[in-house]
C-alpha atoms as a PDB file:
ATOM      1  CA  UNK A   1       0.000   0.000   0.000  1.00  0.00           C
ATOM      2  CA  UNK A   2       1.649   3.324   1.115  1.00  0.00           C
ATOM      3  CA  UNK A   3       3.295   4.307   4.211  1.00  0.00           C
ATOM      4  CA  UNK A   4       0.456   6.188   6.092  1.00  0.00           C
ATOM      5  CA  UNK A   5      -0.975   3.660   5.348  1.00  0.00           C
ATOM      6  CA  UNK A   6       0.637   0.751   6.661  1.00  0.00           C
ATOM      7  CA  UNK A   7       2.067   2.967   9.635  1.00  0.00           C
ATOM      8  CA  UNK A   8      -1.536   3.688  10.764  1.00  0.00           C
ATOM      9  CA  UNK A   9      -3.337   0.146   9.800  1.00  0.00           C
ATOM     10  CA  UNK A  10      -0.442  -1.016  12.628  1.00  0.00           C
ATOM     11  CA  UNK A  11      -0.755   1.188  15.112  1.00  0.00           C
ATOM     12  CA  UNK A  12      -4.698   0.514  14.807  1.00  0.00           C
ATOM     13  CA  UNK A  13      -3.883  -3.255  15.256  1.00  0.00           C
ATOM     14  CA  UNK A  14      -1.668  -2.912  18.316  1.00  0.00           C
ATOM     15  CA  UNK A  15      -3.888  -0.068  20.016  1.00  0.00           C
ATOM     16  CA  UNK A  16      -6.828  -2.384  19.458  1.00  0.00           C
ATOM     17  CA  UNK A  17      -4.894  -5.331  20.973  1.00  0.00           C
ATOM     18  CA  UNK A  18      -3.862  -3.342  23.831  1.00  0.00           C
ATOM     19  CA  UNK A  19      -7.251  -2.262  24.412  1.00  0.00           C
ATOM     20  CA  UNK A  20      -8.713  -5.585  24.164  1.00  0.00           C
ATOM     21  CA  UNK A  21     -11.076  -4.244  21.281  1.00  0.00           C
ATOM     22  CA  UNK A  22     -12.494  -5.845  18.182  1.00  0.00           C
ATOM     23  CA  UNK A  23     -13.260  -3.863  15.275  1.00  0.00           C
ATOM     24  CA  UNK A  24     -15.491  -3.998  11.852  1.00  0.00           C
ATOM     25  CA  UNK A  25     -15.706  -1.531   8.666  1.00  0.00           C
ATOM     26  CA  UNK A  26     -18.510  -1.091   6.698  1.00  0.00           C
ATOM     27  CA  UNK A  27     -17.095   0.422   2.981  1.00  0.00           C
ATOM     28  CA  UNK A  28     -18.417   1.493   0.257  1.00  0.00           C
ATOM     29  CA  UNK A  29     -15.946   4.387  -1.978  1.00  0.00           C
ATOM     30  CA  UNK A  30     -12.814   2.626  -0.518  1.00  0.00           C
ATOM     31  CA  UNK A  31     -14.238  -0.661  -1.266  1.00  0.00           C
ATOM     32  CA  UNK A  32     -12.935  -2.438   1.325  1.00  0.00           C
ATOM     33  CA  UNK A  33      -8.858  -0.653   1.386  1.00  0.00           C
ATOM     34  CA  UNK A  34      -9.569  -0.353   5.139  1.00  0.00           C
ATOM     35  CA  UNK A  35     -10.289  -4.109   6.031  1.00  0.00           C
ATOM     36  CA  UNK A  36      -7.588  -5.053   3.447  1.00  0.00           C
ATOM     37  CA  UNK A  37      -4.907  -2.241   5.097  1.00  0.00           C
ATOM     38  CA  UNK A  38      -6.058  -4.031   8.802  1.00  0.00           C
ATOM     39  CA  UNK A  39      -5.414  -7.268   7.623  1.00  0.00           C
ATOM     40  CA  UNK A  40      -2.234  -7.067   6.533  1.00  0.00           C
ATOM     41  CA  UNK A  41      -0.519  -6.215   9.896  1.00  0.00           C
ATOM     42  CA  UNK A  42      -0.018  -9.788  11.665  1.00  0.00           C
ATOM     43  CA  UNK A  43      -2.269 -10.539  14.360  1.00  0.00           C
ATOM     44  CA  UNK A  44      -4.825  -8.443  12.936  1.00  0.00           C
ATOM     45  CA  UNK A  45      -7.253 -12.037  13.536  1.00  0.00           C
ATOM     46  CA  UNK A  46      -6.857 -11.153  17.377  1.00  0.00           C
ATOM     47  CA  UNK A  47      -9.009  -7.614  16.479  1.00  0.00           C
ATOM     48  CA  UNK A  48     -10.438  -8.097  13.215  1.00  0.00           C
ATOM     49  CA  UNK A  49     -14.253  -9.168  13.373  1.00  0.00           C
ATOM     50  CA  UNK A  50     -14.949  -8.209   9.347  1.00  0.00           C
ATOM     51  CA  UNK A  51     -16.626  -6.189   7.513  1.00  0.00           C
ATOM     52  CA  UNK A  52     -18.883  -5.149   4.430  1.00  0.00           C
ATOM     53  CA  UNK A  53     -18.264  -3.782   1.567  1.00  0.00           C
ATOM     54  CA  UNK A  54     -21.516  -1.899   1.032  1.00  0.00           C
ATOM     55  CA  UNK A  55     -20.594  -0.437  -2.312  1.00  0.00           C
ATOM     56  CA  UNK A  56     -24.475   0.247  -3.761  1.00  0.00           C
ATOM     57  CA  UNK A  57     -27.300   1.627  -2.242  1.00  0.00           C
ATOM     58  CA  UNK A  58     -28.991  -1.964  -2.250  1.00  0.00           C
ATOM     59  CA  UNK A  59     -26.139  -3.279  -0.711  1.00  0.00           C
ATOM     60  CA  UNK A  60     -26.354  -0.229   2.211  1.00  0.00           C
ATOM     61  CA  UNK A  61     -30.243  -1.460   2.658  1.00  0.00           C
ATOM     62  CA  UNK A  62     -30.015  -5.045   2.285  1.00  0.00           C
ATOM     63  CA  UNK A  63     -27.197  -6.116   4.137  1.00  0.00           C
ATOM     64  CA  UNK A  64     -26.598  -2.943   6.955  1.00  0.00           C
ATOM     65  CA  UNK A  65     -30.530  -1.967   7.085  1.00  0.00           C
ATOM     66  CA  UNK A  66     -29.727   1.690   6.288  1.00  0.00           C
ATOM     67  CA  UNK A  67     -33.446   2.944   5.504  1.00  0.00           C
ATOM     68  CA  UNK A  68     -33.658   4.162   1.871  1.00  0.00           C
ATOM     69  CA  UNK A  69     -35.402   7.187   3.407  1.00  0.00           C
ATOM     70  CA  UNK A  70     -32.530   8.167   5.339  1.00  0.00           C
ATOM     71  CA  UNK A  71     -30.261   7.675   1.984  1.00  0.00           C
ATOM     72  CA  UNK A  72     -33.425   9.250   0.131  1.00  0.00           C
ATOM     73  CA  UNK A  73     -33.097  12.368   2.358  1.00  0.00           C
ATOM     74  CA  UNK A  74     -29.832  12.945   2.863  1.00  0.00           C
ATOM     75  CA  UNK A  75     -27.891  11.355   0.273  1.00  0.00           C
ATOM     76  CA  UNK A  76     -25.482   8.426   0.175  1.00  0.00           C
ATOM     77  CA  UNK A  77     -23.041  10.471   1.195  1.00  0.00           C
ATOM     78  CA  UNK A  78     -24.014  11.922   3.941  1.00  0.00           C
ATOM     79  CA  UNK A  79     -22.924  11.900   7.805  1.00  0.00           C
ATOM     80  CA  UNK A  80     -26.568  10.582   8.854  1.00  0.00           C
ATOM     81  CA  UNK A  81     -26.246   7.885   6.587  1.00  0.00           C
ATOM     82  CA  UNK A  82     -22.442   6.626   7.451  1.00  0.00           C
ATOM     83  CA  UNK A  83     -23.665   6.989  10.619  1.00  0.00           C
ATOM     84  CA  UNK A  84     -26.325   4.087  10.642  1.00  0.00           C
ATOM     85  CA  UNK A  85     -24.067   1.891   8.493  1.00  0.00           C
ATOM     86  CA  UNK A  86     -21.436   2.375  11.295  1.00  0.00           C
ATOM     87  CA  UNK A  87     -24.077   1.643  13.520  1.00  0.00           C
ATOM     88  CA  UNK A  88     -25.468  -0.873  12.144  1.00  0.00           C
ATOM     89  CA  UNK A  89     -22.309  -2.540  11.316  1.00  0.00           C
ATOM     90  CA  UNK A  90     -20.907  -2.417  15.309  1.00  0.00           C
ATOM     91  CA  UNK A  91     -24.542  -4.019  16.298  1.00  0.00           C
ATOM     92  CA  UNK A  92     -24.756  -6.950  14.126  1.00  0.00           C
ATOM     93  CA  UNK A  93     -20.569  -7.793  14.414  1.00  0.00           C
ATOM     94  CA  UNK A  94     -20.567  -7.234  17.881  1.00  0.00           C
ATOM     95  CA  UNK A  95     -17.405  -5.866  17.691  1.00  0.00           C
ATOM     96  CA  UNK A  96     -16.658  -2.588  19.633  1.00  0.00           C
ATOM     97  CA  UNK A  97     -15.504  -0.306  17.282  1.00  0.00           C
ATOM     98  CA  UNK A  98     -16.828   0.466  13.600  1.00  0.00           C
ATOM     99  CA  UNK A  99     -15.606   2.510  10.856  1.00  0.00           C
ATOM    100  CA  UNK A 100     -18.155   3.007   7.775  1.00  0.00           C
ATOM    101  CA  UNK A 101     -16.885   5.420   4.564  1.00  0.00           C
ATOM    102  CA  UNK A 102     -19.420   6.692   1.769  1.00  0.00           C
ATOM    103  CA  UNK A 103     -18.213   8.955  -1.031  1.00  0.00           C
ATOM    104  CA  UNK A 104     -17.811  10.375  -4.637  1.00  0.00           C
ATOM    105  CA  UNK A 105     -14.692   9.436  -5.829  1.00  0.00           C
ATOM    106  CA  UNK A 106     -15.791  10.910  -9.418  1.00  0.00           C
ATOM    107  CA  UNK A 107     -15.477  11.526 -12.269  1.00  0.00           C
ATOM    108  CA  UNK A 108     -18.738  12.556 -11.910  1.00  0.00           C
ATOM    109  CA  UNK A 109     -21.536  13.083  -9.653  1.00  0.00           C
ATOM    110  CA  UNK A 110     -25.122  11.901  -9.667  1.00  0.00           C
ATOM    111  CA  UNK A 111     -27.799  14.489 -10.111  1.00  0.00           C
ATOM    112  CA  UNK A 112     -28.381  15.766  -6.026  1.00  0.00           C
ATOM    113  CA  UNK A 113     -25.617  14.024  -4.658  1.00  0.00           C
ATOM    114  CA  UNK A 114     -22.370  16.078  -3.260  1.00  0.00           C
ATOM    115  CA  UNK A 115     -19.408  16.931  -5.419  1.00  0.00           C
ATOM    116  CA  UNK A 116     -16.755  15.257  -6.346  1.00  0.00           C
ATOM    117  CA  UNK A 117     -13.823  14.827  -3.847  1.00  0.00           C
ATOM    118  CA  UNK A 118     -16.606  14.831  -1.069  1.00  0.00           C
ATOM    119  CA  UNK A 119     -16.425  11.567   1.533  1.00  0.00           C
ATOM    120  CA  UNK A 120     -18.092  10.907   4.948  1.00  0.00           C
ATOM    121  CA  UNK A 121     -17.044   8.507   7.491  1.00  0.00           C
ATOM    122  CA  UNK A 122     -18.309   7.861  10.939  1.00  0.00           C
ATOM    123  CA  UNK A 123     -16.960   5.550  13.582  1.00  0.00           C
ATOM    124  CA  UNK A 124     -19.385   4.317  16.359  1.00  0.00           C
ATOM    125  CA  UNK A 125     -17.312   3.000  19.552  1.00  0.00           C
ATOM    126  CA  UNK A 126     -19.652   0.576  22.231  1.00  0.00           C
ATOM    127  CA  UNK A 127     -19.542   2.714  25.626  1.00  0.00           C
ATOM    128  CA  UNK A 128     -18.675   5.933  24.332  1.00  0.00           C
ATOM    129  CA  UNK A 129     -19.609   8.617  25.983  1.00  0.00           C
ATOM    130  CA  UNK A 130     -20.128  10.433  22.166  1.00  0.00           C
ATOM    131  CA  UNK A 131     -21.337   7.064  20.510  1.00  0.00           C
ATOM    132  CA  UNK A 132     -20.903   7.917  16.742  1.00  0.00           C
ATOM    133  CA  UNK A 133     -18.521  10.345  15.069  1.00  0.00           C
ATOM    134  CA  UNK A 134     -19.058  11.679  12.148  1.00  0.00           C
ATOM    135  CA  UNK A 135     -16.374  13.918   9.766  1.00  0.00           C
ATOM    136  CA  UNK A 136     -17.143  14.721   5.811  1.00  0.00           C
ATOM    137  CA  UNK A 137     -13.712  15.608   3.975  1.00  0.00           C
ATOM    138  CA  UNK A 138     -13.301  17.255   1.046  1.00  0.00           C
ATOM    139  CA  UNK A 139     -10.733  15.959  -1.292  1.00  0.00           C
ATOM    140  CA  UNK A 140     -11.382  17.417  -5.009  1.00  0.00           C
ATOM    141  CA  UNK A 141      -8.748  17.023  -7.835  1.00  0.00           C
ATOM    142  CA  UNK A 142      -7.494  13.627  -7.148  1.00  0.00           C
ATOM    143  CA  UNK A 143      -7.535  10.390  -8.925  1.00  0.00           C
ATOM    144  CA  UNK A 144     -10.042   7.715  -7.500  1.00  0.00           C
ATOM    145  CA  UNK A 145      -7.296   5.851  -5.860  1.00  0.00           C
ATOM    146  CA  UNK A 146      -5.586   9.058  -4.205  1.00  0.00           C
ATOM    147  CA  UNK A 147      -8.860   9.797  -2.826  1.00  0.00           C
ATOM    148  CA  UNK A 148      -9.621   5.885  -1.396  1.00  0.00           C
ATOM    149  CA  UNK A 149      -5.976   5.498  -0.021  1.00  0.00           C
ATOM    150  CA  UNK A 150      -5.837   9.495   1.926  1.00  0.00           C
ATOM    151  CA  UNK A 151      -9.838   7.948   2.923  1.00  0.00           C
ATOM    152  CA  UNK A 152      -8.303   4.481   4.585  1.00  0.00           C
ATOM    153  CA  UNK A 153      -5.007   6.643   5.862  1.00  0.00           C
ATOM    154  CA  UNK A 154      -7.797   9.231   7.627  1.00  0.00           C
ATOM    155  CA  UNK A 155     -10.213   6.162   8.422  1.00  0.00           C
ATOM    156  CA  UNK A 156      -7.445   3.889  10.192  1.00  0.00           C
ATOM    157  CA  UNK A 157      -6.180   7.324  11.888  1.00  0.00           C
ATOM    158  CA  UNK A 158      -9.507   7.499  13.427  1.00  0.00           C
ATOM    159  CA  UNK A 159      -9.555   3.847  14.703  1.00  0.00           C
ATOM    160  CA  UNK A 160      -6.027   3.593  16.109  1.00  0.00           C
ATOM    161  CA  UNK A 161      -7.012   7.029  18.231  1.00  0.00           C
ATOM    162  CA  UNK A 162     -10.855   5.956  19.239  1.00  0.00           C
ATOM    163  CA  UNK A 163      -8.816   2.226  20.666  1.00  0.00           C
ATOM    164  CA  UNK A 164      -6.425   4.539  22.366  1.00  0.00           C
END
């Protein structure tokens, strides 16, 4: 992968080991870079539960139970809806932490959805005092897999801190 990368996916790993916490990811614009990153660090099976990659709407419904009204009202990319997929994701894993991504990585955009370059992630942590937290970054002008890997850099950042 890339450095951030693999220096964050292993200081995830060892903060969630030290912590005693599992973890799951629910993707869907990094298509499942984060799980993948995770994975590669040995021992990762000691704090790995696994994870979805939720990369269509269906998918988001179906498999996470993310309403379509909520996606319908807000947009796939939205913090409400990474917010239930993180949710949702934590609940039926039982794991204790959850990271869930939803963005445009382009070229284009659909008709009423954010811009290009626009992602939001969530991660929902069991016993939290703030339960879910939710971030949108904007990252216009890159390619689709500059945007997914500074997205799973950013996304592992957030786990390694919240199993701190």
């Amino acid at each position: 992968m890339n450095p951030e990368i693999d220096l964050n996916a292993f200081a995830a790993v060892e903060n969630l080991k030290a912590a005693g916490l599992t973890l799951t990811t629910a993707e869907s614009c990094t298509g499942g870079m984060i799980a993948a990153a995770i994975t590669e660090v040995p021992g990762a099976s000691a704090v790995f539960r696994y994870g979805w990659v939720t990369y269509c709407n269906e998918a988001k419904e179906r498999l996470l139970g993310v309403p379509a009204e909520l996606i319908e009202e807000h947009s796939v990319v939205s913090e409400p809806v990474v917010a239930a997929m993180a949710t949702a994701a934590m609940r039926q894993s039982g794991a204790d932490i959850a990271i869930a991504v939803s963005g445009n990585a382009g070229p284009t955009a659909a008709e009423n959805e954010p811009p290009v370059g626009t992602v939001c992630m969530a991660l929902a942590r069991r016993g939290a005092n703030r339960p879910v937290h939710t971030e949108t970054l904007f990252l216009p002008g890159m390619s689709r897999r500059q945007l997914r890997e500074r997205v799973t850099a950013r996304a592992l950042h957030l786990i390694a801190g919240a199993a701190h």
